[in-house]
N, C-alpha and C. Protein backbone atom coordinates (compact mmCIF):
# COMPACT_ATOMS: atom_id res chain seq x y z
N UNK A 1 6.50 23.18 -18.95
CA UNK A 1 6.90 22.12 -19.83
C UNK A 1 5.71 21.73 -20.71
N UNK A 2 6.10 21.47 -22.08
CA UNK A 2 4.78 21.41 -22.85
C UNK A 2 5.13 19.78 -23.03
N UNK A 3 3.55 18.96 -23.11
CA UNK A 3 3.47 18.19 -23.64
C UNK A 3 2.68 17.67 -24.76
N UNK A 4 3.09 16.42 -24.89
CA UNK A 4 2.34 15.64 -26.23
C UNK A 4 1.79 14.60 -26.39
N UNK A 5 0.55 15.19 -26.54
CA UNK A 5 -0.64 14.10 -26.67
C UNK A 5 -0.69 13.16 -27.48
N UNK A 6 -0.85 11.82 -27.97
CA UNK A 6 -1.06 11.21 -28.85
C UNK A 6 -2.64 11.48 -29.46
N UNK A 7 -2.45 11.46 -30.56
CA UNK A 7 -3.82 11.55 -31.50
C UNK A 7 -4.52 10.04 -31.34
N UNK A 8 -6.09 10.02 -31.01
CA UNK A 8 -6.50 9.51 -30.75
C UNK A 8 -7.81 9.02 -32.44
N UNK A 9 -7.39 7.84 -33.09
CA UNK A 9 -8.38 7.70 -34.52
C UNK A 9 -9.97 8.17 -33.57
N UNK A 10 -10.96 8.92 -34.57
CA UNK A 10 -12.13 8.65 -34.23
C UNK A 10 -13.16 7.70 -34.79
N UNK A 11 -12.85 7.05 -35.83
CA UNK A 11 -12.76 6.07 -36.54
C UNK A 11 -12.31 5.20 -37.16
N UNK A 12 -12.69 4.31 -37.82
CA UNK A 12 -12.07 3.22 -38.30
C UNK A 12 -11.27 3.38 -39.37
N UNK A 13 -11.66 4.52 -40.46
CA UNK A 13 -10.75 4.98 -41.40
C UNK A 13 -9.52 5.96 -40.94
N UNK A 14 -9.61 6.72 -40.18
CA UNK A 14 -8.92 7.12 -39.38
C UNK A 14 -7.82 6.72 -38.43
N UNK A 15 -8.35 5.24 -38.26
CA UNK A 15 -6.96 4.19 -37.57
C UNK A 15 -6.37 3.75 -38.58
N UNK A 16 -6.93 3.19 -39.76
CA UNK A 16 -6.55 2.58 -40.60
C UNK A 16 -5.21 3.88 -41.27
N UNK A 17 -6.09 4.79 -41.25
CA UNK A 17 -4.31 5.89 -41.99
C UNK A 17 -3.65 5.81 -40.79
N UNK A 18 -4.14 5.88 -40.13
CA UNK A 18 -2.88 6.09 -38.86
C UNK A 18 -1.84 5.17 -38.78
N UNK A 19 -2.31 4.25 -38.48
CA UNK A 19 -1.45 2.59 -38.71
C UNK A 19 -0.79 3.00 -40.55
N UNK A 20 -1.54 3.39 -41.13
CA UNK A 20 -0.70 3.51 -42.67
C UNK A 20 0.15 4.07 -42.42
N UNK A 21 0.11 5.35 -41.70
CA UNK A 21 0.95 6.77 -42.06
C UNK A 21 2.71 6.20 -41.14
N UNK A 22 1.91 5.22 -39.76
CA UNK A 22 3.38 4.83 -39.00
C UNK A 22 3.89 3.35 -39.61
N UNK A 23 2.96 3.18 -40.55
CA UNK A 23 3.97 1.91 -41.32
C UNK A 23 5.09 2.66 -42.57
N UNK A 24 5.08 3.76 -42.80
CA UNK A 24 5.98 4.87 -43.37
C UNK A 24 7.63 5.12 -42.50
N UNK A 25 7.40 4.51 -41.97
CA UNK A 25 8.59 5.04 -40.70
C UNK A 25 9.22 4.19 -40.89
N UNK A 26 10.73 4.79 -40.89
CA UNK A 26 12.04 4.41 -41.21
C UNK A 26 12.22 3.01 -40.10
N UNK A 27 12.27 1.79 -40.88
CA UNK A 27 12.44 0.97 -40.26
C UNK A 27 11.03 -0.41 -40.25
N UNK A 28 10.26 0.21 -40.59
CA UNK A 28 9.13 -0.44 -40.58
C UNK A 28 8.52 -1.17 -41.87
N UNK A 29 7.75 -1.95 -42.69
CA UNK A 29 7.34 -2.23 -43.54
C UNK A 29 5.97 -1.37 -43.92
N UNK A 30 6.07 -0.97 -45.27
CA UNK A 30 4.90 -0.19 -45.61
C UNK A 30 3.69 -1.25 -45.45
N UNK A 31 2.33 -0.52 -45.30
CA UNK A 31 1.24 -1.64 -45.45
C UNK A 31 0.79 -1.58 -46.40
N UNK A 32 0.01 -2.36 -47.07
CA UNK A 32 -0.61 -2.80 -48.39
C UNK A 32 -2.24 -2.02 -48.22
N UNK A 33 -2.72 -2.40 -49.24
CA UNK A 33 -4.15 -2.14 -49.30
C UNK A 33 -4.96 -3.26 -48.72
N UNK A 34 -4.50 -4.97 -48.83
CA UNK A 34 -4.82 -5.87 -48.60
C UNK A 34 -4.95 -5.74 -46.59
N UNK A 35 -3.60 -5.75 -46.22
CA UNK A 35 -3.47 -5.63 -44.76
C UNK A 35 -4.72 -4.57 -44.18
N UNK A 36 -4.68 -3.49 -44.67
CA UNK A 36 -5.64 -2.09 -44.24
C UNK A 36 -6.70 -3.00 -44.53
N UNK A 37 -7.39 -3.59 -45.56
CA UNK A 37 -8.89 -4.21 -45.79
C UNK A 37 -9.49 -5.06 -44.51
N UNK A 38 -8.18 -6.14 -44.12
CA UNK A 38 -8.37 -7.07 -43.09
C UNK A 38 -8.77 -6.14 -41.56
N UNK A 39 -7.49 -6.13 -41.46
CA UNK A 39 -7.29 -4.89 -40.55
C UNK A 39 -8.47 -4.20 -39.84
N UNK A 40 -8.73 -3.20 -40.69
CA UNK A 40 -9.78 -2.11 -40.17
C UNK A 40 -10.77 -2.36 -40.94
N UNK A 41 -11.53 -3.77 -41.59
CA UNK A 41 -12.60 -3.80 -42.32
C UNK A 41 -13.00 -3.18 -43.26
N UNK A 42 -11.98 -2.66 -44.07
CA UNK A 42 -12.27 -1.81 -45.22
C UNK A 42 -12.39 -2.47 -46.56
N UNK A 43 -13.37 -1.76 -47.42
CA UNK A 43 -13.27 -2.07 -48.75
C UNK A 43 -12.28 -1.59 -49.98
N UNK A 44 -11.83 -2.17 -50.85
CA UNK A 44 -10.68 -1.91 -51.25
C UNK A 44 -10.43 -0.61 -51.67
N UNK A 45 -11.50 -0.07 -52.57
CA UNK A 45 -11.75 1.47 -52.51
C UNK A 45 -11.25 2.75 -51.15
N UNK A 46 -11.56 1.94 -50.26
CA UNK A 46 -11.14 3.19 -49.35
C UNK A 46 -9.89 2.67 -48.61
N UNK A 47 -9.66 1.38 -48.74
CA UNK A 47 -8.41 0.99 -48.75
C UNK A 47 -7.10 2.39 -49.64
N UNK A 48 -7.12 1.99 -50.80
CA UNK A 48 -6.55 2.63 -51.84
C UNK A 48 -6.65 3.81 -51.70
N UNK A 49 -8.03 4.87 -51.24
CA UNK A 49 -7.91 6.39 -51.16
C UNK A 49 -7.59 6.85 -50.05
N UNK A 50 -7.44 5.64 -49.26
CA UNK A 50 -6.24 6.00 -48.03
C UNK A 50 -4.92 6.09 -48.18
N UNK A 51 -4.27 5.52 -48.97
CA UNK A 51 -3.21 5.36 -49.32
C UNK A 51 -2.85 6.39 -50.52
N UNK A 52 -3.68 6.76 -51.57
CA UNK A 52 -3.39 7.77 -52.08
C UNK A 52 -3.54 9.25 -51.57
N UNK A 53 -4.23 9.11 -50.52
CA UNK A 53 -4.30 10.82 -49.68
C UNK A 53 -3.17 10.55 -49.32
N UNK A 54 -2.46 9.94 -48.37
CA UNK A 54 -1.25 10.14 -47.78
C UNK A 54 -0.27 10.24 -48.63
N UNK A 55 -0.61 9.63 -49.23
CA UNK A 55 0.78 9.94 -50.56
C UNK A 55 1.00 10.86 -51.05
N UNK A 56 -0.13 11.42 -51.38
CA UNK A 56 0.07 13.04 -52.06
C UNK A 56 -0.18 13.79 -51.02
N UNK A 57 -0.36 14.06 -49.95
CA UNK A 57 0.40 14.77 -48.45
C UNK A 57 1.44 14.74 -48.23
N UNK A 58 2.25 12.89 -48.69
CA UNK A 58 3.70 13.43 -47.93
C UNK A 58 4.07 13.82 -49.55
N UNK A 59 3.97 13.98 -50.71
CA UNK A 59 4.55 14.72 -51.87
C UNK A 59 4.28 16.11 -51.84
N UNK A 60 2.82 16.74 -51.45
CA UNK A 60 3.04 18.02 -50.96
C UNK A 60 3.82 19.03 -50.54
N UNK A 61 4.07 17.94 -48.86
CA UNK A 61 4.70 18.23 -47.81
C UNK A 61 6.20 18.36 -48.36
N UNK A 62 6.45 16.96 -49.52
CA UNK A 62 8.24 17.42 -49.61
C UNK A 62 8.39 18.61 -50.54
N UNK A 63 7.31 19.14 -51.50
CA UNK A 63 7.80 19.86 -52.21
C UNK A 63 7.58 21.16 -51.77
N UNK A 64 6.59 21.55 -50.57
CA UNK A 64 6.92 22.60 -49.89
C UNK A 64 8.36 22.89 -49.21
N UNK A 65 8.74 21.55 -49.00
CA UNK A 65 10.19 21.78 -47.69
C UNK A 65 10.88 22.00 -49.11
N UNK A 66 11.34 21.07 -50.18
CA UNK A 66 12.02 21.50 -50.68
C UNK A 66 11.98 23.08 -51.48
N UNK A 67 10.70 23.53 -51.40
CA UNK A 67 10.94 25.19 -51.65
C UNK A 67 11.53 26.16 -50.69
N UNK A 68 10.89 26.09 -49.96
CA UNK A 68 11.81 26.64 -48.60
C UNK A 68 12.82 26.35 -48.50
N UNK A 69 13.54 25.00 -48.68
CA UNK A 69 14.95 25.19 -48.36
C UNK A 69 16.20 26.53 -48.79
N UNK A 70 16.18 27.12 -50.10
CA UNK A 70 17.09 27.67 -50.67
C UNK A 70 16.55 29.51 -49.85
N UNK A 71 15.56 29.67 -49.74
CA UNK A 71 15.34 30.53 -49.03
C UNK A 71 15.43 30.71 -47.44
N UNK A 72 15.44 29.41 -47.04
CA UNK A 72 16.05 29.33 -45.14
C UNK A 72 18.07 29.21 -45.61
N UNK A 73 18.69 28.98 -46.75
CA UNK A 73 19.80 28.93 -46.95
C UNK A 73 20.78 30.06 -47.02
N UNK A 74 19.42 31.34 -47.54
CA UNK A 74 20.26 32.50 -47.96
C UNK A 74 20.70 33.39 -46.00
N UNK A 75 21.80 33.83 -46.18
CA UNK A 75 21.81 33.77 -44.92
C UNK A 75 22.87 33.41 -44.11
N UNK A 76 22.83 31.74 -44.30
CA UNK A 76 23.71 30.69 -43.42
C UNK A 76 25.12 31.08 -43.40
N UNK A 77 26.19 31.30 -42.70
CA UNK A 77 27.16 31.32 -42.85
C UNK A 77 27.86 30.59 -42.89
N UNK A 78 28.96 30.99 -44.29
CA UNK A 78 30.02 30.01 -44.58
C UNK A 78 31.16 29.46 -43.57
N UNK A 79 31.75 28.66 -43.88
CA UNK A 79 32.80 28.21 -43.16
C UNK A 79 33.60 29.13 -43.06
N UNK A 80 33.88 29.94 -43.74
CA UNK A 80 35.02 31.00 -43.19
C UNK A 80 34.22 32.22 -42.13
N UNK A 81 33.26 32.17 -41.89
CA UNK A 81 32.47 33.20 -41.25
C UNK A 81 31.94 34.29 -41.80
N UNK A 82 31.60 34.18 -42.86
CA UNK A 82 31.18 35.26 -43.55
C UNK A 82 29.54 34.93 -44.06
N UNK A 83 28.92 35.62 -44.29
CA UNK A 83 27.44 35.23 -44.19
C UNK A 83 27.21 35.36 -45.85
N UNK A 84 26.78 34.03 -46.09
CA UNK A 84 25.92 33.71 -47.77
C UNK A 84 25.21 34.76 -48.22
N UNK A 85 25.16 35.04 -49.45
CA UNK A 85 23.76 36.12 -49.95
C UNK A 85 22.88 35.51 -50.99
N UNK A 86 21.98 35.74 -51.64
CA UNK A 86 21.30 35.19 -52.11
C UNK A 86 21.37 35.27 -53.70
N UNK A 87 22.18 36.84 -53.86
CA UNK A 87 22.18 37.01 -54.63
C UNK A 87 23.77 37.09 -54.89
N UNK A 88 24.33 36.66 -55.90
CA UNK A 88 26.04 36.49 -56.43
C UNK A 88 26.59 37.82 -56.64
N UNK A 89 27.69 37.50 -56.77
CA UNK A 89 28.96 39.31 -56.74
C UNK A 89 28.91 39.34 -58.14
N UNK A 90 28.00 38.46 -59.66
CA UNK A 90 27.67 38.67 -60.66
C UNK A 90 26.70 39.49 -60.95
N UNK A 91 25.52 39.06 -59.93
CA UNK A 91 24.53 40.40 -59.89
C UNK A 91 23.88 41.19 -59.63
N UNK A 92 25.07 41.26 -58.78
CA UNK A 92 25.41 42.86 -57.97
C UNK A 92 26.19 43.59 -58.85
N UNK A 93 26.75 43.33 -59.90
CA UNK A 93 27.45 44.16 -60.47
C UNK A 93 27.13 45.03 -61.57
């Protein structure tokens, strides 16, 4: 049975995204730059380039998934049981 460790910050900027990254979660309130400053003693500067690394990680991250998607699609089979192709009976012809 495999398990899972929680990630442990090794620093203070490092808690501070952490606490950022799970104030992202469905259900939760995002945090500010202000909260992170108090918080984990940060200056507003690294406040803010905390918040912009993660941001453009999770925009990365979606525009990788969304590339992959149409290529994990080709494949899938339809509701009638017959398996999708990638390419249409237009050009194949």
């Amino acid at each position: 049975m495999e398990r899972v460790a929680p990630a442990l910050p090794t620093d203070r900027y490092e808690a501070a995204r952490f606490s950022y990254i799970d104030s992202l979660r469905e259900g939760k309130q995002r945090l500010g730059r202000r909260p992170l400053m108090s918080r984990w003693g940060l200056e507003q500067r690294e406040a803010e380039e905390i918040i912009a690394d993660v941001e453009r990680e999770r925009a990365q991250a979606a525009e990788t998934k969304g590339a992959e998607a149409p290529v994990a699609e080709a494949g899938i089979p339809s509701p009638d049981g017959t398996r999708t192709s990638a390419t249409s009976e237009v050009d194949a012809a």
